[in-house]
PDB file of N, CA and C in Angstrom:
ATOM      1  N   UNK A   1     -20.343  12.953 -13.082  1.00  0.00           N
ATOM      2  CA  UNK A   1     -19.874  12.146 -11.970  1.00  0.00           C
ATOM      3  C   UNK A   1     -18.343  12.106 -11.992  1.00  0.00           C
ATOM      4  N   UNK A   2     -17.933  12.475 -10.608  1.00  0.00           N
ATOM      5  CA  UNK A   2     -15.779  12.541 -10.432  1.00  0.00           C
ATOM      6  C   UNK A   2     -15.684  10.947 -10.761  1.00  0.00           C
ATOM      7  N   UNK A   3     -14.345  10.631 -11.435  1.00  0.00           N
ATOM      8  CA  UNK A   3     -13.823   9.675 -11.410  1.00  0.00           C
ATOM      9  C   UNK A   3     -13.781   9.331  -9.980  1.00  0.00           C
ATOM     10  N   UNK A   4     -13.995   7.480 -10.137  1.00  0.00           N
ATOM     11  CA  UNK A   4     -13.343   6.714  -8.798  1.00  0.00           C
ATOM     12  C   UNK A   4     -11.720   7.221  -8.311  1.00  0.00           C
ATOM     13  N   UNK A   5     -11.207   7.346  -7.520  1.00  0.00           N
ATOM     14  CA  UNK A   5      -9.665   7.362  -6.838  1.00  0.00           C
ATOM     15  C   UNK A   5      -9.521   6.931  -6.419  1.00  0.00           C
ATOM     16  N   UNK A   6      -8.137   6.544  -5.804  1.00  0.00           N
ATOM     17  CA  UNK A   6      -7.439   5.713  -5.283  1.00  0.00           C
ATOM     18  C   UNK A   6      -6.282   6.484  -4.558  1.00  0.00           C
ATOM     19  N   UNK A   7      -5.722   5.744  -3.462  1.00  0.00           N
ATOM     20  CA  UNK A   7      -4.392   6.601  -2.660  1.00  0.00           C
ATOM     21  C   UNK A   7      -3.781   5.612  -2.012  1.00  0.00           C
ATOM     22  N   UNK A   8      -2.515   5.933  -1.318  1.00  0.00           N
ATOM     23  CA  UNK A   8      -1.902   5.358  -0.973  1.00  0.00           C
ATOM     24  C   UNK A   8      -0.556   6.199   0.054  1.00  0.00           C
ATOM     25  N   UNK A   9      -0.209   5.910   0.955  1.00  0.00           N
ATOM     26  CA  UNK A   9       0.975   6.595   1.530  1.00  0.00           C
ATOM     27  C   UNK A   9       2.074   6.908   1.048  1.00  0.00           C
ATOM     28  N   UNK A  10       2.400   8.185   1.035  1.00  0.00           N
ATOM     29  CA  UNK A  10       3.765   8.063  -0.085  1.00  0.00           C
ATOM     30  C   UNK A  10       4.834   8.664   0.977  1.00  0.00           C
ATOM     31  N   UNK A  11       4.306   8.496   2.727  1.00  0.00           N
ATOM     32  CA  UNK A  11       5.368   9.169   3.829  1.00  0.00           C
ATOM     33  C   UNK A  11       5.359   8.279   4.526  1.00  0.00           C
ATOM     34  N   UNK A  12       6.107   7.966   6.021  1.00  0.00           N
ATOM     35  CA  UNK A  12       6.124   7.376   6.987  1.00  0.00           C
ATOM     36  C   UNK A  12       5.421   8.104   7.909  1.00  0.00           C
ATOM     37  N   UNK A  13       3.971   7.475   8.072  1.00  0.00           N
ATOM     38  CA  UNK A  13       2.877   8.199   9.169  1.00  0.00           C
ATOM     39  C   UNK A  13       2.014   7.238   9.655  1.00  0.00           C
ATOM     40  N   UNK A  14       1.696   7.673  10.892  1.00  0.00           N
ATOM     41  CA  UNK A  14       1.075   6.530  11.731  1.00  0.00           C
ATOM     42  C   UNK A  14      -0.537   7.276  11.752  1.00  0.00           C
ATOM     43  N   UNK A  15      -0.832   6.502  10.873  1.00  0.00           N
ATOM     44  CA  UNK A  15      -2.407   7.292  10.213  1.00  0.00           C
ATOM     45  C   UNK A  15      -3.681   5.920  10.685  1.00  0.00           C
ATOM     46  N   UNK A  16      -3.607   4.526  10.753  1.00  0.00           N
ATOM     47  CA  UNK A  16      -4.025   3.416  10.688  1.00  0.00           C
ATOM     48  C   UNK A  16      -4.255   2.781   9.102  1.00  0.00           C
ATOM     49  N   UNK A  17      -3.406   3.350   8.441  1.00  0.00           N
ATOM     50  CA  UNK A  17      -3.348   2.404   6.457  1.00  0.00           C
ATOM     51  C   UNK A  17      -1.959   1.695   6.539  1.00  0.00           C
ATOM     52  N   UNK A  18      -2.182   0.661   5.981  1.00  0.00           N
ATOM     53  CA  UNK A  18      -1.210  -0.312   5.386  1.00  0.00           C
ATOM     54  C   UNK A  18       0.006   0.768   4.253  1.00  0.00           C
ATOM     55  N   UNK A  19       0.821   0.298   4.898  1.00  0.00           N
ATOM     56  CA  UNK A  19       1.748   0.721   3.709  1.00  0.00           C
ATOM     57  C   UNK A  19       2.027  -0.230   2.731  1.00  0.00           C
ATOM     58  N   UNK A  20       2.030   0.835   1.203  1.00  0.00           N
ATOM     59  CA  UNK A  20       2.114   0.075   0.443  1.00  0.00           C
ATOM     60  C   UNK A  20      -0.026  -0.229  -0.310  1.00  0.00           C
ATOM     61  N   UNK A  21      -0.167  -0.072   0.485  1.00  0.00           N
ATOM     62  CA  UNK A  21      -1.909  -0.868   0.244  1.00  0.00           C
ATOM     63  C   UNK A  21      -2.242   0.254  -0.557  1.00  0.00           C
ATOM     64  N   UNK A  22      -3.357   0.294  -1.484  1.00  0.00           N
ATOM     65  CA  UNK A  22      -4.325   1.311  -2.056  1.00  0.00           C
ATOM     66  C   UNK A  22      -5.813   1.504  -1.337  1.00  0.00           C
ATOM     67  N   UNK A  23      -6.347   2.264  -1.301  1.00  0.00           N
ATOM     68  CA  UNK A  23      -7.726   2.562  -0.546  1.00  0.00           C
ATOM     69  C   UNK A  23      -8.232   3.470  -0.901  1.00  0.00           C
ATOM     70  N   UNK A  24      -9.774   3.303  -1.609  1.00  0.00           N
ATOM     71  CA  UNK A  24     -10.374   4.001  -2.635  1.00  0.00           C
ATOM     72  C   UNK A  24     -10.906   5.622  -1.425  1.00  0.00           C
ATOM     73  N   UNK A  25     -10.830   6.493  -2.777  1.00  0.00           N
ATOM     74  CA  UNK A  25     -11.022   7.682  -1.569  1.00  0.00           C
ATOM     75  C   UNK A  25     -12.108   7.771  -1.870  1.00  0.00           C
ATOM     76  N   UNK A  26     -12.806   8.444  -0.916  1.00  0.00           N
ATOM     77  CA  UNK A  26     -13.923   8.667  -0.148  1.00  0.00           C
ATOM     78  C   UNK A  26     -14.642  10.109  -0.789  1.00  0.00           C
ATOM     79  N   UNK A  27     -13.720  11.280  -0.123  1.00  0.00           N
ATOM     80  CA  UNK A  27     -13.549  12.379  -0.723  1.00  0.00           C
ATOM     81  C   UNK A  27     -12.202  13.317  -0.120  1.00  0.00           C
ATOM     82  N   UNK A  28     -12.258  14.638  -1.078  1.00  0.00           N
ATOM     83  CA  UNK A  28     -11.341  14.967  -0.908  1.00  0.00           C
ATOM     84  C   UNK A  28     -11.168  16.755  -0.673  1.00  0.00           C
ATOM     85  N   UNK A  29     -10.266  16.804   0.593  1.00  0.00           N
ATOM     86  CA  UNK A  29     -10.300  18.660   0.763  1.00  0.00           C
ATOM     87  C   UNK A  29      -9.021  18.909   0.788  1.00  0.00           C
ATOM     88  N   UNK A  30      -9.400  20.009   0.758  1.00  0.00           N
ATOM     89  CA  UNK A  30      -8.203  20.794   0.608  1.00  0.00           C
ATOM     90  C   UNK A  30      -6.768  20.810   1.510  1.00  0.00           C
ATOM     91  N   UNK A  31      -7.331  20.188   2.468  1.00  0.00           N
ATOM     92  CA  UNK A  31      -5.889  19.586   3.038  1.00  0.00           C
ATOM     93  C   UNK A  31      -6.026  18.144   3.641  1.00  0.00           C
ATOM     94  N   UNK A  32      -6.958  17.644   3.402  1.00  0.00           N
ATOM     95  CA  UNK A  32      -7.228  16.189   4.035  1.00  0.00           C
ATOM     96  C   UNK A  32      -8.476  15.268   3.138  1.00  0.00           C
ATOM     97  N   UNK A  33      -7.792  13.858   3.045  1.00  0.00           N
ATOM     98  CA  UNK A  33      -8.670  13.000   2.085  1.00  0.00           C
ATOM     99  C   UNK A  33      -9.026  12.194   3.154  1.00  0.00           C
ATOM    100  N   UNK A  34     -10.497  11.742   2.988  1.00  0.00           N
ATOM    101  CA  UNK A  34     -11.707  10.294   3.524  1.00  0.00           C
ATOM    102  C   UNK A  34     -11.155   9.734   2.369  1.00  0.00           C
ATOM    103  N   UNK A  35     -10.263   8.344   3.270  1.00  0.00           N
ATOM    104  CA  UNK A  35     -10.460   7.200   2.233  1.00  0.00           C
ATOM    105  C   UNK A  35     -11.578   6.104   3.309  1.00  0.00           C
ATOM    106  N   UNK A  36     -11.878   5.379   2.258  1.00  0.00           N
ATOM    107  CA  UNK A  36     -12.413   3.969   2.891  1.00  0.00           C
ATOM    108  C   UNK A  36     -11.550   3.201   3.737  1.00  0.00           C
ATOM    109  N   UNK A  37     -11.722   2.344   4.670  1.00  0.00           N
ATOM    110  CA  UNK A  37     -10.814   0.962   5.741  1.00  0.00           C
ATOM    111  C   UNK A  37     -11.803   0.493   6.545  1.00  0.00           C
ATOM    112  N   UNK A  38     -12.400  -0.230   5.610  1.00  0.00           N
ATOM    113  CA  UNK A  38     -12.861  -2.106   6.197  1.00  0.00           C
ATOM    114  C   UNK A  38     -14.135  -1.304   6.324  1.00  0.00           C
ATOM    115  N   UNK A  39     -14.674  -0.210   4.733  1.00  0.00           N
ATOM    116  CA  UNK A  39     -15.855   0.415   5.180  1.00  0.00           C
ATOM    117  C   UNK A  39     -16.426   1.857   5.875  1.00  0.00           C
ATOM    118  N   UNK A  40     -15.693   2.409   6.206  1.00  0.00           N
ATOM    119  CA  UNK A  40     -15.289   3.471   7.192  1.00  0.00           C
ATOM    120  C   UNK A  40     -14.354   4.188   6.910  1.00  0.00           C
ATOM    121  N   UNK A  41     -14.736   5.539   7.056  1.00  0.00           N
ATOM    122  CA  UNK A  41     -14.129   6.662   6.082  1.00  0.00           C
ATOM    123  C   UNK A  41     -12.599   6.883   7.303  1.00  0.00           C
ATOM    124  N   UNK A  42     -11.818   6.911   6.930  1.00  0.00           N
ATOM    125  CA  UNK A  42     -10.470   7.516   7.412  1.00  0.00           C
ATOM    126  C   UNK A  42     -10.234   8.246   7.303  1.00  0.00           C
ATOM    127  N   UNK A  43      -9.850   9.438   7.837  1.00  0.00           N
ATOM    128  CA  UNK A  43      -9.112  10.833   7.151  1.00  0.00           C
ATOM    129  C   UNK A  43      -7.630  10.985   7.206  1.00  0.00           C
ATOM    130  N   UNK A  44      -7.160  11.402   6.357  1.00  0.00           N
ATOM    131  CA  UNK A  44      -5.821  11.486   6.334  1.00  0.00           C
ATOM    132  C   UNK A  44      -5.136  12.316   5.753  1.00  0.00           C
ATOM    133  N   UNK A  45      -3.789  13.380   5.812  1.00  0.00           N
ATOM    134  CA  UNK A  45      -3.673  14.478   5.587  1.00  0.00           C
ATOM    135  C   UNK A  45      -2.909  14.180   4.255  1.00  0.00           C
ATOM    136  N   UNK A  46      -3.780  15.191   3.229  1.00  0.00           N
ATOM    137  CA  UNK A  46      -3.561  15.082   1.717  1.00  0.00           C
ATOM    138  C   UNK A  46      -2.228  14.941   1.450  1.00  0.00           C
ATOM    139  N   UNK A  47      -1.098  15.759   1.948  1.00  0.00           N
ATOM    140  CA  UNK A  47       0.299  15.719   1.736  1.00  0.00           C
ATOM    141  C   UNK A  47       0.989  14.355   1.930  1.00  0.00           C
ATOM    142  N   UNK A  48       0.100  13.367   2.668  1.00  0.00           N
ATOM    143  CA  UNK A  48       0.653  12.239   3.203  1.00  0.00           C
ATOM    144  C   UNK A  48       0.525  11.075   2.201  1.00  0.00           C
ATOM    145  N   UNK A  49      -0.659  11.111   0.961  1.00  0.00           N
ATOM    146  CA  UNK A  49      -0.596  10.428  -0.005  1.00  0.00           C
ATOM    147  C   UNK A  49      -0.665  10.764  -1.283  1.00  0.00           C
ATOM    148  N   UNK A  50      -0.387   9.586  -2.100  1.00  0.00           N
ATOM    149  CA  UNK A  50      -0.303   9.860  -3.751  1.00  0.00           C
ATOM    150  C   UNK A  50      -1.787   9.131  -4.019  1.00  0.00           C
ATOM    151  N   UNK A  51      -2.471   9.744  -5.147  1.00  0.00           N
ATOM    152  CA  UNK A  51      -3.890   9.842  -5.108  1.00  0.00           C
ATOM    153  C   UNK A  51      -3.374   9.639  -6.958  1.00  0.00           C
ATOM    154  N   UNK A  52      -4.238   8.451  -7.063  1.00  0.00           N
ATOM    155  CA  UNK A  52      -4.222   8.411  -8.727  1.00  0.00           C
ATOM    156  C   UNK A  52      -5.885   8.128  -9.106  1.00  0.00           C
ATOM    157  N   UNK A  53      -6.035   7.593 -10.462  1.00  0.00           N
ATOM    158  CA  UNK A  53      -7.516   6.943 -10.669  1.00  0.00           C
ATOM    159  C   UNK A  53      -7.735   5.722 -10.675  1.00  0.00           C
ATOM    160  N   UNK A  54      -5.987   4.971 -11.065  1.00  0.00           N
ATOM    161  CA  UNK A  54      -6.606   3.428 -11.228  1.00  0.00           C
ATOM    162  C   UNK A  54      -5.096   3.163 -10.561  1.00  0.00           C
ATOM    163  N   UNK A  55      -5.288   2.241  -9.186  1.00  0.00           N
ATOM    164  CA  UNK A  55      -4.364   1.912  -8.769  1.00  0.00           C
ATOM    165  C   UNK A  55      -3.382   0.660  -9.367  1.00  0.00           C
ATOM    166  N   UNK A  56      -2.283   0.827  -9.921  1.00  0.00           N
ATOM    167  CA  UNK A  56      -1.600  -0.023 -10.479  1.00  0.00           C
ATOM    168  C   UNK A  56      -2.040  -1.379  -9.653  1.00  0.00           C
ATOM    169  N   UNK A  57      -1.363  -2.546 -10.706  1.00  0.00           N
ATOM    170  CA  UNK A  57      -2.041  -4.249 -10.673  1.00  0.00           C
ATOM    171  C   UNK A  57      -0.628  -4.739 -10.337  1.00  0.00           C
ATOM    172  N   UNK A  58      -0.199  -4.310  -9.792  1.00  0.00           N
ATOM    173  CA  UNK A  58       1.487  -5.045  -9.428  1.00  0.00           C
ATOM    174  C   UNK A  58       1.792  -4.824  -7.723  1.00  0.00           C
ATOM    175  N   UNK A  59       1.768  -6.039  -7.041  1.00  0.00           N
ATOM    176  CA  UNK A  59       2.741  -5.971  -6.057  1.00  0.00           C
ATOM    177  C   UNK A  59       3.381  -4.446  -5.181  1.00  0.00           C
ATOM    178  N   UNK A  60       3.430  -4.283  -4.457  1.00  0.00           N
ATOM    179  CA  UNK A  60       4.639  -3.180  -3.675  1.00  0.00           C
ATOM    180  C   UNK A  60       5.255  -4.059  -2.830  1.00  0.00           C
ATOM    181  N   UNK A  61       6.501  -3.471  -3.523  1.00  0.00           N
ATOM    182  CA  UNK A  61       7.733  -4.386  -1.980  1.00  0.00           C
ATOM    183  C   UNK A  61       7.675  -2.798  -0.992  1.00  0.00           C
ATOM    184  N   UNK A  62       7.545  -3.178   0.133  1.00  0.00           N
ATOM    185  CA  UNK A  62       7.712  -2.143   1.078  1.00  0.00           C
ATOM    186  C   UNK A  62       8.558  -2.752   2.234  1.00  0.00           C
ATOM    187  N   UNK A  63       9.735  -1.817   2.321  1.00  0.00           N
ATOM    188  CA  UNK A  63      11.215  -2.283   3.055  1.00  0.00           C
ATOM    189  C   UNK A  63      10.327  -2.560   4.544  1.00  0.00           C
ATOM    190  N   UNK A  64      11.264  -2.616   5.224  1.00  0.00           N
ATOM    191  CA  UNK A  64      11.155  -2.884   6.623  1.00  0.00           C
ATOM    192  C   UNK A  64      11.112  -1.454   7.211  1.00  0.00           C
ATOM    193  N   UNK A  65       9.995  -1.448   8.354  1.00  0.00           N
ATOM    194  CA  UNK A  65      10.194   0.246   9.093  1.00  0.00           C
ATOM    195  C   UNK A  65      10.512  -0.340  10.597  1.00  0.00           C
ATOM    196  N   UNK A  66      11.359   0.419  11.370  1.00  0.00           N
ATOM    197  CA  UNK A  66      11.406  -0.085  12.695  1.00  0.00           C
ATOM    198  C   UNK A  66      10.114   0.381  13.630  1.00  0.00           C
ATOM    199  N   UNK A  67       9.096   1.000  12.411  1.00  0.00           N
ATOM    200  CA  UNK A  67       8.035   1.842  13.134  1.00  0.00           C
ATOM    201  C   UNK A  67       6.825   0.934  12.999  1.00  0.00           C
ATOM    202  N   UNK A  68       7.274  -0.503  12.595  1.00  0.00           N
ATOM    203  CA  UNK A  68       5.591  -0.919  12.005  1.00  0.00           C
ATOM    204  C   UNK A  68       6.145  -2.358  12.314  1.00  0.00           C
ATOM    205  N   UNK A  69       4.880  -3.074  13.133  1.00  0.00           N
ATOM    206  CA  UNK A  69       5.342  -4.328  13.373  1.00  0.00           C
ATOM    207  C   UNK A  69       5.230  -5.518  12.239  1.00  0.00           C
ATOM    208  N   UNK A  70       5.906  -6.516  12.166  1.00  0.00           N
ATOM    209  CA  UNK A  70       5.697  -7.531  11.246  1.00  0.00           C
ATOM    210  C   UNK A  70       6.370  -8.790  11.402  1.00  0.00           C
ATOM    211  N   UNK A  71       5.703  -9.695  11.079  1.00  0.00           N
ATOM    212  CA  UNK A  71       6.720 -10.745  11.176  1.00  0.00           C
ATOM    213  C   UNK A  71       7.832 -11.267  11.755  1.00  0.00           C
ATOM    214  N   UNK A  72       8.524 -11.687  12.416  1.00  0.00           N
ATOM    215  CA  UNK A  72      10.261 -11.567  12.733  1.00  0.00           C
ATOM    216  C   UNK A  72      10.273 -12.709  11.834  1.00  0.00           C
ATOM    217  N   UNK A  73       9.534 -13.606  11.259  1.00  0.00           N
ATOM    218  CA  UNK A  73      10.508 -14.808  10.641  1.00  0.00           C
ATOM    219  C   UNK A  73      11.009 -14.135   9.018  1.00  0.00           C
ATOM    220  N   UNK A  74       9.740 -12.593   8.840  1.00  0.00           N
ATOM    221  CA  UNK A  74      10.384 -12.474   6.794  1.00  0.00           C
ATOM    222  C   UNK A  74      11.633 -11.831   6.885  1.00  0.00           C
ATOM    223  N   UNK A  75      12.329 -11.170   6.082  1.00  0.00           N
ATOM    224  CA  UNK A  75      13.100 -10.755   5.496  1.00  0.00           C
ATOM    225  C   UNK A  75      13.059  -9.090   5.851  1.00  0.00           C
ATOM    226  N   UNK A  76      13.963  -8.512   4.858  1.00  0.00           N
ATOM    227  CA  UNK A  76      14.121  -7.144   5.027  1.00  0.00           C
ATOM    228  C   UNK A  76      12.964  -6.497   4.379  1.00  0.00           C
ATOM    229  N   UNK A  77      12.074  -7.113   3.558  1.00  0.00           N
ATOM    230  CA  UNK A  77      10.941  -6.325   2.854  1.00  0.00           C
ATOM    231  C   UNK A  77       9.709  -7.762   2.785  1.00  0.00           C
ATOM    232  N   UNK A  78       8.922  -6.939   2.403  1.00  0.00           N
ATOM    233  CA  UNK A  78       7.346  -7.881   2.427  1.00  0.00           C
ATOM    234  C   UNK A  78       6.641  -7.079   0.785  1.00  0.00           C
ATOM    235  N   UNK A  79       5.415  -8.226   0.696  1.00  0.00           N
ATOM    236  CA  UNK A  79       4.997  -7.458  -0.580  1.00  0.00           C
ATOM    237  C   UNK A  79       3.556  -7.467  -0.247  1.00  0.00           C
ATOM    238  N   UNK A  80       2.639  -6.176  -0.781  1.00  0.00           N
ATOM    239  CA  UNK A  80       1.637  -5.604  -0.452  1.00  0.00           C
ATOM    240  C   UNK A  80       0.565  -5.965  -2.126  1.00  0.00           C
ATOM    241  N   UNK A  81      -0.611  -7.081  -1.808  1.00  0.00           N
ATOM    242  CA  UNK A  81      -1.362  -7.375  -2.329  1.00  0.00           C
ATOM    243  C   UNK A  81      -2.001  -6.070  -3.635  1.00  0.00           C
ATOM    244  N   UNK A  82      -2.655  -5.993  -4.443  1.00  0.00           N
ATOM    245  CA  UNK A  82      -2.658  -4.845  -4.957  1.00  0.00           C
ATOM    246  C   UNK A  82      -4.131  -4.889  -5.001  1.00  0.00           C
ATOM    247  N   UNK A  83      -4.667  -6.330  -4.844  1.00  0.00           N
ATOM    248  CA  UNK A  83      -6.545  -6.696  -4.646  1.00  0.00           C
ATOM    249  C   UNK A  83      -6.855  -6.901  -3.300  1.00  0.00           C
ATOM    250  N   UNK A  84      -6.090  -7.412  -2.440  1.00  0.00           N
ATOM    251  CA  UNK A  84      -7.231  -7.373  -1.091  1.00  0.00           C
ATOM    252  C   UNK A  84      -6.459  -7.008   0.082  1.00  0.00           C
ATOM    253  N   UNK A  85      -5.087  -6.149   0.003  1.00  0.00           N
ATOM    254  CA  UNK A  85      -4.038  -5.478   0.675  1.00  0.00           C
ATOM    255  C   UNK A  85      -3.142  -6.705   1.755  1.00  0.00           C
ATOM    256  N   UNK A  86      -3.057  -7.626   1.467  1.00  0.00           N
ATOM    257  CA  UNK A  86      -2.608  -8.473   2.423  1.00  0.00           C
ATOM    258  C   UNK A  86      -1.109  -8.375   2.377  1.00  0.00           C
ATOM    259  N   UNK A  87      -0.484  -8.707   3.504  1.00  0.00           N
ATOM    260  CA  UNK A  87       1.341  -8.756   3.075  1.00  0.00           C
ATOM    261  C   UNK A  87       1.578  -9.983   3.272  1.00  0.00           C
ATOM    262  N   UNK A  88       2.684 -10.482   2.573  1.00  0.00           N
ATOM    263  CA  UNK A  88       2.854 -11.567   2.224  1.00  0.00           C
ATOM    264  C   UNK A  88       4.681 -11.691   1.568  1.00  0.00           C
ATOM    265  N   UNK A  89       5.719 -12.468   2.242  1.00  0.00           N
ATOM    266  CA  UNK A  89       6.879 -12.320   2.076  1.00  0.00           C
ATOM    267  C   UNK A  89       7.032 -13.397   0.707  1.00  0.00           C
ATOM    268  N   UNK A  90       7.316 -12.515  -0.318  1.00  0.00           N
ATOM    269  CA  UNK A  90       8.195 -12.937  -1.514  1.00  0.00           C
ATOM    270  C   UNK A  90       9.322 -14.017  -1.175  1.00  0.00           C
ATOM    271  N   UNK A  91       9.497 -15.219  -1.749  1.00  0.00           N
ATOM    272  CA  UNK A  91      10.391 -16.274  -1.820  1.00  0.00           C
ATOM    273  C   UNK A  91      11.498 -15.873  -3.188  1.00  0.00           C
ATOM    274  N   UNK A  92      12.355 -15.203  -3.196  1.00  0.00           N
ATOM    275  CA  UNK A  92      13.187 -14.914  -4.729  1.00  0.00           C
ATOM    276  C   UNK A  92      13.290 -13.381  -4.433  1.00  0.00           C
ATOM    277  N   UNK A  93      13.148 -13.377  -6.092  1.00  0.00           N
ATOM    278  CA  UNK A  93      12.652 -12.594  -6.536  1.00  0.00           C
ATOM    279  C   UNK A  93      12.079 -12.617  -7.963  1.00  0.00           C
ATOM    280  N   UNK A  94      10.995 -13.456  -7.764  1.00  0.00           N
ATOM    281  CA  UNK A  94      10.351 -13.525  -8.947  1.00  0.00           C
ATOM    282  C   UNK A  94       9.104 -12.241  -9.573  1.00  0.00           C
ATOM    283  N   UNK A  95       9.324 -12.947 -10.936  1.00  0.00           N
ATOM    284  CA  UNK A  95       8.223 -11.297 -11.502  1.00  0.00           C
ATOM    285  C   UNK A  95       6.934 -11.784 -11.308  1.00  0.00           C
ATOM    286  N   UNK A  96       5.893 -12.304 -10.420  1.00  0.00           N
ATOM    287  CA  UNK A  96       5.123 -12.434 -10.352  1.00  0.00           C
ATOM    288  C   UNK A  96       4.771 -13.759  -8.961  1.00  0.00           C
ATOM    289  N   UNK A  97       3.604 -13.223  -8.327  1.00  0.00           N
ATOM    290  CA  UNK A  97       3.403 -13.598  -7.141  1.00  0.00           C
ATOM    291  C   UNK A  97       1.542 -13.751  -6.815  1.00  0.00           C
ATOM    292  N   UNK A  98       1.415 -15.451  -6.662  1.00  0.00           N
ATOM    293  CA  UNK A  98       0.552 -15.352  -6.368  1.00  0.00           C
ATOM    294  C   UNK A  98      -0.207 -15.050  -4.591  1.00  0.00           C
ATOM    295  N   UNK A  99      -1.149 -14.428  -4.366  1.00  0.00           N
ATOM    296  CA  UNK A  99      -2.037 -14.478  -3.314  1.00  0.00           C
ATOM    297  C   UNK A  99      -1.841 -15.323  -2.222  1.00  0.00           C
ATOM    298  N   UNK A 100      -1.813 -15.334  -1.097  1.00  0.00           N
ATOM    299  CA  UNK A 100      -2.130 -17.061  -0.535  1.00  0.00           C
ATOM    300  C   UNK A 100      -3.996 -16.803   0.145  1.00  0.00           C
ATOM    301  N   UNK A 101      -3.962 -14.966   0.077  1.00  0.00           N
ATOM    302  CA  UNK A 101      -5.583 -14.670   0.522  1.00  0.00           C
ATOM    303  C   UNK A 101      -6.538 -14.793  -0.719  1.00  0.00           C
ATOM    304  N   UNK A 102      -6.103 -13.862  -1.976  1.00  0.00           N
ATOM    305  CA  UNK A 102      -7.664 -13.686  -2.921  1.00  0.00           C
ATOM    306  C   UNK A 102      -7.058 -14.891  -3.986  1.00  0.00           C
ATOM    307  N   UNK A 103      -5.655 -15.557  -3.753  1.00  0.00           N
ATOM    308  CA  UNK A 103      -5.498 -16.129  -4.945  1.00  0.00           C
ATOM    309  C   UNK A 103      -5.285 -15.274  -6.302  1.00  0.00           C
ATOM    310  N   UNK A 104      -5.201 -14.025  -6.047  1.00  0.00           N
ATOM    311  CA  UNK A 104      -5.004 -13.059  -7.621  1.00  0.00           C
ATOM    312  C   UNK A 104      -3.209 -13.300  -7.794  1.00  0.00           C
ATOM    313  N   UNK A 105      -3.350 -13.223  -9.015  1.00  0.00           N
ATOM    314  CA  UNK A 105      -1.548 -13.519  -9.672  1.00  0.00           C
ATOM    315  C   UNK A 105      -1.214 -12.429 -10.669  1.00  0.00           C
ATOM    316  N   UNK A 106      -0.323 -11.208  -9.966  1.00  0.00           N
ATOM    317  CA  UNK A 106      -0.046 -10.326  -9.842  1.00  0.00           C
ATOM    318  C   UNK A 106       1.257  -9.973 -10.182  1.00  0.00           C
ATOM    319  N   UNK A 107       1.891  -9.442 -11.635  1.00  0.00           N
ATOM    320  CA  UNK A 107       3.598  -9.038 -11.162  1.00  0.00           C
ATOM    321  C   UNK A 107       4.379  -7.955 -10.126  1.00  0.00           C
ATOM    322  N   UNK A 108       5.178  -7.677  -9.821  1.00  0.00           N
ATOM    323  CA  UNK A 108       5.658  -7.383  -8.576  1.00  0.00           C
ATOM    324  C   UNK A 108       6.643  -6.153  -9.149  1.00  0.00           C
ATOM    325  N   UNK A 109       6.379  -5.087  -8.459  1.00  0.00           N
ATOM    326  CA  UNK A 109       6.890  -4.207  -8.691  1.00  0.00           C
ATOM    327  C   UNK A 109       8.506  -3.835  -8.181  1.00  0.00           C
ATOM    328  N   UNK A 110       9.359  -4.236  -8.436  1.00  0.00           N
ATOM    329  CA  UNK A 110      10.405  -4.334  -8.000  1.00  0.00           C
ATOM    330  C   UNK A 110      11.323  -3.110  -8.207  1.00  0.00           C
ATOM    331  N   UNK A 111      10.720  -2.573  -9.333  1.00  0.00           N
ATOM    332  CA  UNK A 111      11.628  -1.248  -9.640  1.00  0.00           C
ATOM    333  C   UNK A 111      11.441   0.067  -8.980  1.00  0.00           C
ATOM    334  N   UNK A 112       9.999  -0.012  -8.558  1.00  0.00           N
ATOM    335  CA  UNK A 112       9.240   0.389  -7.522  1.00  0.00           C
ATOM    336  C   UNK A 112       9.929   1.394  -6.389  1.00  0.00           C
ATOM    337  N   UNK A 113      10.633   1.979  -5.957  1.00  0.00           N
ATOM    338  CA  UNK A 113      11.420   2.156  -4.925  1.00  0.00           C
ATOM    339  C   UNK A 113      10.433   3.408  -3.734  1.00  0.00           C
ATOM    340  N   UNK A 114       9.183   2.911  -3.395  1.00  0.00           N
ATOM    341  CA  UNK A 114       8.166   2.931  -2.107  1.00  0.00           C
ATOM    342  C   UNK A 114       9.194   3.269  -1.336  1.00  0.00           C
ATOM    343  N   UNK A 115       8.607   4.641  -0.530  1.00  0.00           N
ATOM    344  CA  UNK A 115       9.178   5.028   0.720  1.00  0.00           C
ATOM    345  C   UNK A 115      10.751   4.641   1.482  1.00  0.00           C
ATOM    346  N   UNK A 116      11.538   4.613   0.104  1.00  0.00           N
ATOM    347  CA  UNK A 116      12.717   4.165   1.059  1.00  0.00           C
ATOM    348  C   UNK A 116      13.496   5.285   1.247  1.00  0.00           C
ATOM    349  N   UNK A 117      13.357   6.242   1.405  1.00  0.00           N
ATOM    350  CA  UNK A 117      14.116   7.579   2.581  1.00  0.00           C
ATOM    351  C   UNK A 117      13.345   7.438   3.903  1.00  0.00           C
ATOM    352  N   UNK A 118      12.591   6.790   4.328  1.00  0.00           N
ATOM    353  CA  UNK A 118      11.436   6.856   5.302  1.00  0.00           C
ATOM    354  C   UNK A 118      11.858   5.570   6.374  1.00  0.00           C
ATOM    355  N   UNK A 119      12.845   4.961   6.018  1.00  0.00           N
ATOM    356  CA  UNK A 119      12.442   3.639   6.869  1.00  0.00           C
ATOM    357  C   UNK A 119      13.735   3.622   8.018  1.00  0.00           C
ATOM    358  N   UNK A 120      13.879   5.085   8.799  1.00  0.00           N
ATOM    359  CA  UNK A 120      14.922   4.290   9.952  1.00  0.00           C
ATOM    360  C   UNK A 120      14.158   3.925  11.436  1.00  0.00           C
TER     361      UNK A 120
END
């Protein structure tokens, strides 16, 4: 039996996934991965994500894109749940951040530097 996977966007693409979020894959070809979303296989073109086995337990700060709507009251970046993908604007910058959805308490990847050639 293949190991479980995991992926995530590692470009600026208007695919319907959260940036920043993880989403267990489905399967995988040779130029395009089925991940799961809300149940339902997605396809999305392999070059477009980073595909590991166990998706890290920390936070993603993911900057601001002028391509993706959010908020007007947060800040220049938001942080991406690592258990139930929710975004949620960081107060500080503290090393650890709880939930206000699953309640999981999570440190925050700050060193992290997610898609930032990608965000004009």
């Amino acid at each position: 039996m293949a190991a479980e996977q995991w992926a995530r966007l590692c470009e600026e693409v208007d695919c319907g996934l959260r940036r920043g979020a993880w989403y267990r894959v489905v399967s995988v070809g040779p130029s395009e991965v089925s991940v799961s979303v809300c149940g339902e296989k997605r396809p999305v073109a392999r070059q477009s994500l980073e595909i590991v086995t166990t998706p890290p337990p920390r936070w993603t700060i993911v900057a601001f894109s002028r391509k993706v709507a959010a908020p007007t009251r947060w800040a220049k970046d938001y942080a991406v749940c690592p258990s139930c993908r929710t975004r949620q604007q960081p107060v500080g910058q503290p090393n650890k951040l709880r939930c206000d959805r699953c309640n999981g308490l999570f440190e925050i990847a700050w060193g992290e530097s997610y898609l930032v050639g990608d965000l004009v």
